[in-house]
Protein backbone atom coordinates (compact mmCIF):
# COMPACT_ATOMS: atom_id res chain seq x y z
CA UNK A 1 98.55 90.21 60.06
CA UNK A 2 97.05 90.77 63.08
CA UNK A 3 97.78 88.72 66.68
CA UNK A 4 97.44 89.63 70.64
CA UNK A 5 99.45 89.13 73.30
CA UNK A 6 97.56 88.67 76.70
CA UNK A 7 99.75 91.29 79.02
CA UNK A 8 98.18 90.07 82.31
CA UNK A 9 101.75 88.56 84.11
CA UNK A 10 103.90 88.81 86.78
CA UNK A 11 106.66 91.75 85.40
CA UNK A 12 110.16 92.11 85.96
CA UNK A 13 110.41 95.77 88.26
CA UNK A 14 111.99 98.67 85.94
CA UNK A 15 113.68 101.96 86.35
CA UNK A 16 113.59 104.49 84.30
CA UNK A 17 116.85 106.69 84.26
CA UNK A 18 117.26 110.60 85.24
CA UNK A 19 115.41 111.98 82.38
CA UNK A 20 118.33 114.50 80.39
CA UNK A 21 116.98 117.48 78.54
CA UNK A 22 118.56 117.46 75.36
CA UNK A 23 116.31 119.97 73.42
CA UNK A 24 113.72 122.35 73.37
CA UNK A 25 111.22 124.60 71.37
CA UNK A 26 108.54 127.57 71.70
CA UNK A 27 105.04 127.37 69.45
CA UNK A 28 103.75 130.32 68.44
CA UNK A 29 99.89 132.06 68.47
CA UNK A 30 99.87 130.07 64.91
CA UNK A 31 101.41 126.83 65.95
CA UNK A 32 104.44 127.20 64.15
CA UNK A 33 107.65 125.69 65.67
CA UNK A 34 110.60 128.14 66.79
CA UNK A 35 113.87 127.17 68.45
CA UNK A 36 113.64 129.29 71.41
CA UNK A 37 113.12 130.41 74.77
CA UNK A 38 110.34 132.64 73.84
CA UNK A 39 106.88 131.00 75.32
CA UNK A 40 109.23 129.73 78.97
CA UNK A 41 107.22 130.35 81.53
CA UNK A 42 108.24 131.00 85.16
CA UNK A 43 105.87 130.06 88.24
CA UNK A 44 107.15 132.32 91.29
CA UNK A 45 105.03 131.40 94.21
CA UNK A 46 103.93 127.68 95.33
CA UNK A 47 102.44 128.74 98.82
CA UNK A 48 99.57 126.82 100.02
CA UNK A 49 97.36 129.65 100.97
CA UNK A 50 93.50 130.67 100.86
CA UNK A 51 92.95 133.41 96.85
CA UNK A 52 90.47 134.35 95.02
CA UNK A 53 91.23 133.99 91.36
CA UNK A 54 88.12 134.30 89.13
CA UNK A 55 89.25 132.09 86.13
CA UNK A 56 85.73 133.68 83.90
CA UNK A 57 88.47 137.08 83.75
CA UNK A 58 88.43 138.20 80.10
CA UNK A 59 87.56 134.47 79.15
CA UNK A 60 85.64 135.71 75.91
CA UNK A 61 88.95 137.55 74.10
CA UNK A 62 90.95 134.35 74.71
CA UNK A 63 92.37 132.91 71.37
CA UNK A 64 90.98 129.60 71.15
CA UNK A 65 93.17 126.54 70.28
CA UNK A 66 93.55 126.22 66.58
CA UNK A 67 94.22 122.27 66.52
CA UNK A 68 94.65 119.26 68.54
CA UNK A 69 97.21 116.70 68.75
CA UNK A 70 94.96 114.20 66.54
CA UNK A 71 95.86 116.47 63.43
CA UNK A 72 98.97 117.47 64.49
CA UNK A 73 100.11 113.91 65.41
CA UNK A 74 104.41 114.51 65.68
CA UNK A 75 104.52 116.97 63.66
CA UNK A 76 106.13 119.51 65.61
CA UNK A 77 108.45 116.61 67.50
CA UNK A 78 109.27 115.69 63.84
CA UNK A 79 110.29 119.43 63.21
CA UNK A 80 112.81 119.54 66.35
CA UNK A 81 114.53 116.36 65.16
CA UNK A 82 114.87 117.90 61.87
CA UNK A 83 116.17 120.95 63.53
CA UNK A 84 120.07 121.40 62.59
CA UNK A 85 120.06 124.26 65.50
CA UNK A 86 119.18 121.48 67.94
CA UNK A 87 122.70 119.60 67.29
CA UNK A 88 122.86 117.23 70.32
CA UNK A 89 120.15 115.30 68.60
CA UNK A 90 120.78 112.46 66.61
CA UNK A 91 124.40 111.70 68.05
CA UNK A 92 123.19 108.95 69.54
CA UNK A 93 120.91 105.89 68.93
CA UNK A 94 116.87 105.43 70.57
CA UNK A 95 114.93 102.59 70.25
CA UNK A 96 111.38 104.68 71.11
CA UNK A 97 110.76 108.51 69.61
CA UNK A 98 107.34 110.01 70.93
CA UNK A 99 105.85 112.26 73.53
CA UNK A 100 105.13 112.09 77.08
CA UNK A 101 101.58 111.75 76.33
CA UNK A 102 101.55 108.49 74.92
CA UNK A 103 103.74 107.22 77.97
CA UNK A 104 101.79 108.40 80.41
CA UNK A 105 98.46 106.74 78.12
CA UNK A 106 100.07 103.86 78.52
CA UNK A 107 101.13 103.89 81.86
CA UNK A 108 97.50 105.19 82.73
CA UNK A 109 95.84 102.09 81.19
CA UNK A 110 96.94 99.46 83.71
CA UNK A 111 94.94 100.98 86.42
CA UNK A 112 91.93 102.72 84.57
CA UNK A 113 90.38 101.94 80.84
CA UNK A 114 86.69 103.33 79.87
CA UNK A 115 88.03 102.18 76.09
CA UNK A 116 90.67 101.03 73.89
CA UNK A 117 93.66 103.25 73.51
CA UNK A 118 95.10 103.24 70.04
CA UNK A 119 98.91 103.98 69.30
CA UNK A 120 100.13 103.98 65.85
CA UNK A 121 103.82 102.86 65.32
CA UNK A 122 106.10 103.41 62.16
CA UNK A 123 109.96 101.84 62.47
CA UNK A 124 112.42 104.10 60.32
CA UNK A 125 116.14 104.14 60.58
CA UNK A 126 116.20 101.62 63.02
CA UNK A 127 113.73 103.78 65.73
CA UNK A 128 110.15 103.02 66.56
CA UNK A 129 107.63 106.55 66.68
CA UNK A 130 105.41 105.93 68.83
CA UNK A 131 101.78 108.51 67.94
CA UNK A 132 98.20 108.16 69.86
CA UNK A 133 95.24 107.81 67.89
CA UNK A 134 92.02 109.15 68.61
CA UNK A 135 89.04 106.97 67.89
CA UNK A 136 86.36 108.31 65.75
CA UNK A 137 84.19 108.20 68.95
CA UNK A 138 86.77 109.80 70.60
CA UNK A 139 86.99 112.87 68.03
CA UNK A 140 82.89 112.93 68.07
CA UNK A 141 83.30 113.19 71.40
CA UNK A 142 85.56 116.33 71.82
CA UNK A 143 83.65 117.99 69.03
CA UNK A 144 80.45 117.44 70.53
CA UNK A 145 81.94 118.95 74.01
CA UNK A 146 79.04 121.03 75.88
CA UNK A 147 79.66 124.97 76.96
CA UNK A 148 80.42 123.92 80.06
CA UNK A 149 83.33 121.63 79.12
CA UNK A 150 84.31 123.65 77.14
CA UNK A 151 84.72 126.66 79.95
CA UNK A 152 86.65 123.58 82.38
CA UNK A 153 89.30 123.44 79.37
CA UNK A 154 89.48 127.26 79.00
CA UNK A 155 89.78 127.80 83.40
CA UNK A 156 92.93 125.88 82.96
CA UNK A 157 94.70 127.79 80.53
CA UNK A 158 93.29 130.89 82.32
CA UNK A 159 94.90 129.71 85.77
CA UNK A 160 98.38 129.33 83.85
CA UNK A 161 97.92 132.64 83.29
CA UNK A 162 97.31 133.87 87.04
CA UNK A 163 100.17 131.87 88.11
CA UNK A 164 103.06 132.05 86.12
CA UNK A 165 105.24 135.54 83.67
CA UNK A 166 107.63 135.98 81.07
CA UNK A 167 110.33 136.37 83.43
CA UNK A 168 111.51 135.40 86.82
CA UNK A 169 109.88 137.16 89.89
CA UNK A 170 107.81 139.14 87.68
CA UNK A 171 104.27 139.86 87.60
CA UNK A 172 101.47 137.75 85.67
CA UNK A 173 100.14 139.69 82.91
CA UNK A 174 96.32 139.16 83.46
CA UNK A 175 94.72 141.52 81.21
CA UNK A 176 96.10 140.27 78.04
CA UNK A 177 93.93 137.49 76.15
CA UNK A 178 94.79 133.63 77.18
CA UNK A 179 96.75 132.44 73.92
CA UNK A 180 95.59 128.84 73.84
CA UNK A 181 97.70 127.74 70.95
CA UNK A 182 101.28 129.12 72.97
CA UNK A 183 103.33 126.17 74.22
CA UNK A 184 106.70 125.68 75.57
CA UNK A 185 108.08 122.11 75.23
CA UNK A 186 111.46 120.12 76.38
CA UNK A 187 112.53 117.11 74.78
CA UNK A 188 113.96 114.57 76.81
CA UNK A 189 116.44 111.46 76.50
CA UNK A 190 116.48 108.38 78.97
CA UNK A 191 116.38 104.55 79.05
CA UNK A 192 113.27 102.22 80.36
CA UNK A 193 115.33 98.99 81.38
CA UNK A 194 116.66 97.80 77.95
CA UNK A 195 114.89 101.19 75.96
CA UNK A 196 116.67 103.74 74.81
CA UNK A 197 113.55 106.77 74.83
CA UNK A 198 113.35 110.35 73.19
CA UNK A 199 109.98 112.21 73.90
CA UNK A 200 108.84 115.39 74.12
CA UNK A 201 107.03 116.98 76.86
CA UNK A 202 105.12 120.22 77.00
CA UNK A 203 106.26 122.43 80.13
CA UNK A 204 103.82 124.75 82.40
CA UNK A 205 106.66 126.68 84.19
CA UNK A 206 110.44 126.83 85.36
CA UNK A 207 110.19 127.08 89.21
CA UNK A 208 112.28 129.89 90.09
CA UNK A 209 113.49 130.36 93.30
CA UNK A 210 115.37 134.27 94.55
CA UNK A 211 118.44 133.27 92.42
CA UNK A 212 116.64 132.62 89.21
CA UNK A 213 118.11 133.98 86.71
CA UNK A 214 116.22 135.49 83.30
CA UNK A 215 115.79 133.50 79.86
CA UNK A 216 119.20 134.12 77.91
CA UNK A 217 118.68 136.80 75.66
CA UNK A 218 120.16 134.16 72.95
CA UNK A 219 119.32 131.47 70.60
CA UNK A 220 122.63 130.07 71.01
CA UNK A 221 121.56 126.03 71.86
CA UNK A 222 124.65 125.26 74.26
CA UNK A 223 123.62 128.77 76.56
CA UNK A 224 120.49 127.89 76.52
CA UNK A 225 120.25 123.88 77.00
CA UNK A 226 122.92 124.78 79.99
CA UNK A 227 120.15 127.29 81.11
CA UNK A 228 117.02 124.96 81.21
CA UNK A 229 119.46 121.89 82.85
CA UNK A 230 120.47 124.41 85.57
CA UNK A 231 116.91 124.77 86.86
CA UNK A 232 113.72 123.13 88.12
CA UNK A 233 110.25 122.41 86.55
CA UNK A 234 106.47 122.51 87.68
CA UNK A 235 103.09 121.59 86.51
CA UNK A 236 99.87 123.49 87.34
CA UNK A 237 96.98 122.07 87.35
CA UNK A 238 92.87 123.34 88.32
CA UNK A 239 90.65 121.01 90.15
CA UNK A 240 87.09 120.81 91.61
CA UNK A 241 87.76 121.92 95.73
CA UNK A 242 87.58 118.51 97.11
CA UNK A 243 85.12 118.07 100.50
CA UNK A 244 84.35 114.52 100.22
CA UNK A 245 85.96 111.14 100.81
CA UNK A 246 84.74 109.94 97.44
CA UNK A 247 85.83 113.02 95.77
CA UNK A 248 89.29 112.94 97.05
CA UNK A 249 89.69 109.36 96.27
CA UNK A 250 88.80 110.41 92.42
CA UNK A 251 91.50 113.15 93.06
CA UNK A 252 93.89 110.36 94.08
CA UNK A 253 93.05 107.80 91.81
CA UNK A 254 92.68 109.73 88.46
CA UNK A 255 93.83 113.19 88.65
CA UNK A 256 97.24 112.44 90.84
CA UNK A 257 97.86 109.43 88.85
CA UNK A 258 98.18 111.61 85.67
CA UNK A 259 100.25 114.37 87.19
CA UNK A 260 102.61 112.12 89.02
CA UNK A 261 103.12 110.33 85.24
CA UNK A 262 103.76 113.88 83.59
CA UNK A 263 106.39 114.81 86.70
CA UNK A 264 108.14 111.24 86.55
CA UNK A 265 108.77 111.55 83.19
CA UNK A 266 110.49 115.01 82.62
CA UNK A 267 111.76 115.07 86.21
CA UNK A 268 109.11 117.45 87.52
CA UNK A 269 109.68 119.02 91.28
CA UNK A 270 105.95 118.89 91.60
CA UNK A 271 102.45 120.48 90.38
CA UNK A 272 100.87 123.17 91.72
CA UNK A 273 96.83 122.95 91.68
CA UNK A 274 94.71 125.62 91.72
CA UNK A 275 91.00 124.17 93.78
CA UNK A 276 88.13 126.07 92.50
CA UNK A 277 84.72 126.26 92.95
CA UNK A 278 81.71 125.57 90.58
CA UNK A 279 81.45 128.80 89.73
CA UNK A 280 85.47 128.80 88.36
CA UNK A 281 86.59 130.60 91.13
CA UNK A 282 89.89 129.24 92.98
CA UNK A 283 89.67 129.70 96.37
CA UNK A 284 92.66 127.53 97.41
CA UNK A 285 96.06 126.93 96.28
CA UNK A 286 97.83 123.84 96.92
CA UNK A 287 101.88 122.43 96.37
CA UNK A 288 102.17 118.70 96.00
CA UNK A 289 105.83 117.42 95.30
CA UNK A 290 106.43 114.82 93.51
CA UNK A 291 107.46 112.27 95.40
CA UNK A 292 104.92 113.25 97.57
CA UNK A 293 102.21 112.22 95.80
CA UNK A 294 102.91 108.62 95.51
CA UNK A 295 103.08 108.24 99.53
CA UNK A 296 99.68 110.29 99.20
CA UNK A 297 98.09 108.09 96.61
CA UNK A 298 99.57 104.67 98.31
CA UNK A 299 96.46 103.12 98.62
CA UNK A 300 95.14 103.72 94.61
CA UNK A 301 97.89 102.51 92.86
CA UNK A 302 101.47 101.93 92.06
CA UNK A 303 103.93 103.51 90.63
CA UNK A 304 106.00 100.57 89.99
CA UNK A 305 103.34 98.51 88.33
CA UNK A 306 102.97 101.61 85.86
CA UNK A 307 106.28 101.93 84.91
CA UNK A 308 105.97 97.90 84.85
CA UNK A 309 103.26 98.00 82.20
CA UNK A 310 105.03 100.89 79.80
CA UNK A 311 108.23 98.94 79.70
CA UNK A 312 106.23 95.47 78.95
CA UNK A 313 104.06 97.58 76.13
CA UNK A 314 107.53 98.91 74.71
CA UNK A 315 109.18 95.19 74.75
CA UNK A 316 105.49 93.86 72.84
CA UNK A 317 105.78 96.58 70.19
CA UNK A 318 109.63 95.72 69.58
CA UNK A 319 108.88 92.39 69.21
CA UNK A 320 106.34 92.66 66.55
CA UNK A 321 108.82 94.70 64.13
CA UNK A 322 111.81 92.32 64.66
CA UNK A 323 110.80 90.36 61.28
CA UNK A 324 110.54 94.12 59.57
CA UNK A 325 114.45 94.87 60.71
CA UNK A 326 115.30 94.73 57.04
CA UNK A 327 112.45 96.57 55.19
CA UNK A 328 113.90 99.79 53.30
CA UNK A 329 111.44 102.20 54.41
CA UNK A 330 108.91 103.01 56.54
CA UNK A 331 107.12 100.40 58.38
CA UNK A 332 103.81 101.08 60.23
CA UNK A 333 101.73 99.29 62.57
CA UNK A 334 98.57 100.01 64.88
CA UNK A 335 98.62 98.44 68.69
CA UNK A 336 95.65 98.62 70.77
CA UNK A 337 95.54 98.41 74.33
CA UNK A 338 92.17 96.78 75.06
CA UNK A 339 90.25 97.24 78.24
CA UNK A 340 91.30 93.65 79.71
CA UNK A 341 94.74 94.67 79.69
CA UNK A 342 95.68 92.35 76.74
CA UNK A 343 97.58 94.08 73.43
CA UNK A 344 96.46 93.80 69.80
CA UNK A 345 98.54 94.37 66.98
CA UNK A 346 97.65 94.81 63.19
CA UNK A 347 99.64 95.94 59.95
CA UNK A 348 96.30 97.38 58.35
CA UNK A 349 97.44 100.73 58.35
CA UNK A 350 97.96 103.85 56.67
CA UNK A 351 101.66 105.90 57.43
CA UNK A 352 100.74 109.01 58.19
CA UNK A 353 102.56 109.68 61.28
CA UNK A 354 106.13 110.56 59.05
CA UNK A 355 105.19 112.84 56.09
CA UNK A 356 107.56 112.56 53.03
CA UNK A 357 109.07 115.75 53.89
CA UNK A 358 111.18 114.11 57.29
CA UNK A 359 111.65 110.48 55.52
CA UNK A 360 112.96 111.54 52.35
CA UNK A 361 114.08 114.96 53.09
């Protein structure tokens, strides 16, 4: 089987509900999943003021990243759901299981495509997983990255380091080696006009403000679920300084597109971006608030029309397992989203986005 759809209509305007945190988990130096608190990070300053942060500090002891999310696919989201700690998970019923990534891929594509984007799907108990694919050119690609990619990629996870600690109103440890394979995630529930969503979403920082409290000292879910709820959430981002009209309308149309998508989805206050110069030094630091950004970025696209394009994506992949609604196990399909906007669908496809060991388990 294999059919398109051409996508390029009028849509119907969609909300998307208050995202609700209904989960959470830490990944270790290994990339091993743990129920906890223990990689949170808190950002304590958003100022807009001149630094000097040199993002080459100690970049040689840093612990590389071990994986990517090509061989990791859901794992990990997999491992929450199968989490009995995390109890407020599966009490009720989601049409779409995922994580923000693939969202914001999607929502991306309607304004910007240099290629096809790929997204495996596999129906099972009545919910659709939703995992990006990476394209052999794709993986060629980020294997083949030059030193100097790589070092953009490693600045990032360096300025995480400069700008956020362990706990509230503390310090930044500098000194210690950047841990690329450390992550701190939230897992979120909320509805897309008719669909019912779960997705995870990997967090930079809690923004703490002078009544911040610290992390619970607990692994008890309720304390800390009430905890994470209670407060507000940042992203941080690094960024060529901008000093021309073509660069900042790059800035606007690519850069601010992606981090208003991440902050939309898991309710973000706003991302903080550090502006460096060629040499990796940041030499300016910058606060842009969510809802900010989409007044700034007015004249390079729409929010609307992005949320738009997810929900009609999320109705086309529905539609193509309604004649599957009775099959026993685990269906798969692969959608494309080709370049001219239209959707391609085919059931030529391996499962390997739920291992036995969550289907039968």
């Amino acid at each position: 089987m294999q059919y398109s759809q051409d996508c390029r209509t009028r849509y119907i305007c969609k909300t998307l509900s208050e995202p609700v945190i209904t989960g959470y988990m830490s990944v270790d130096v290994d990339r091993q999943y743990h129920s906890d608190l223990s990689q949170l990070k808190f950002l304590n300053s958003v100022n807009n003021v001149s630094t000097y942060l040199d993002l080459n500090h100690n970049i040689n002891a840093a612990v590389k990243r071990s994986t990517d999310e090509n061989e990791e696919k859901i794992d990990l989201l997999l491992k929450f759901l199968k989490d009995k700690n995390q109890f407020l998970y599966p009490k009720f019923q989601t049409d779409f299981i995922t994580y923000r990534r693939t969202l914001i891929s999607v929502m991306r594509a309607v304004f910007e495509m240099s290629e096809p984007i790929v997204i495996r799907a596999c129906m099972f108990k009545g919910s659709i997983y939703l995992c990006s694919v990476m394209s052999t050119q794709e993986i060629t690609k980020k294997k083949s990255r030059n030193e100097m990619e790589m070092k953009f990629c490693a600045w990032g996870y360096k300025f995480e380091q400069y700008s956020t600690s362990d706990q509230p109103n503390k310090d930044p440890d500098i000194q210690n080696p950047v841990i690329e394979n450390e992550e701190f995630s939230l897992y979120y529930y909320a509805k897309l006009g008719n669909f019912k969503l779960l997705y995870g979403a990997q967090i930079d920082a809690l923004l703490t403000t002078d009544t911040t409290l610290e992390k619970p000292k607990t692994n008890d879910f309720e304390t800390n679920l009430n905890y994470l709820r209670n407060n507000c959430f940042a992203e941080l981002k690094t960024n060529r300084e901008v000093q021309t009209f073509r660069q900042e309308k790059n800035f606007k149309k690519y850069k601010l597109l992606h981090c208003w998508c991440q902050c939309y989805l898991a309710k973000l206050e706003g991302v903080y971006v550090g502006f460096r110069n060629d040499e990796g030094i940041v030499e300016r630091l910058q606060w842009f608030y969510t809802q900010d950004i989409v007044h700034y970025c007015k004249d390079e696209w729409s929010p609307q029309i992005a949320i738009d394009f997810l929900d009609h994506f999320l109705g086309f992949v529905k539609h193509s397992f309604e004649s599957y609604e009775k099959h026993p196990g685990p269906v798969t399909l692969e959608f494309q989203i080709n370049t001219n906007k239209t959707f391609t669908v085919t059931d030529k496809c391996n499962n390997d986005i739920l291992p036995t060991w969550y289907t039968e388990g």
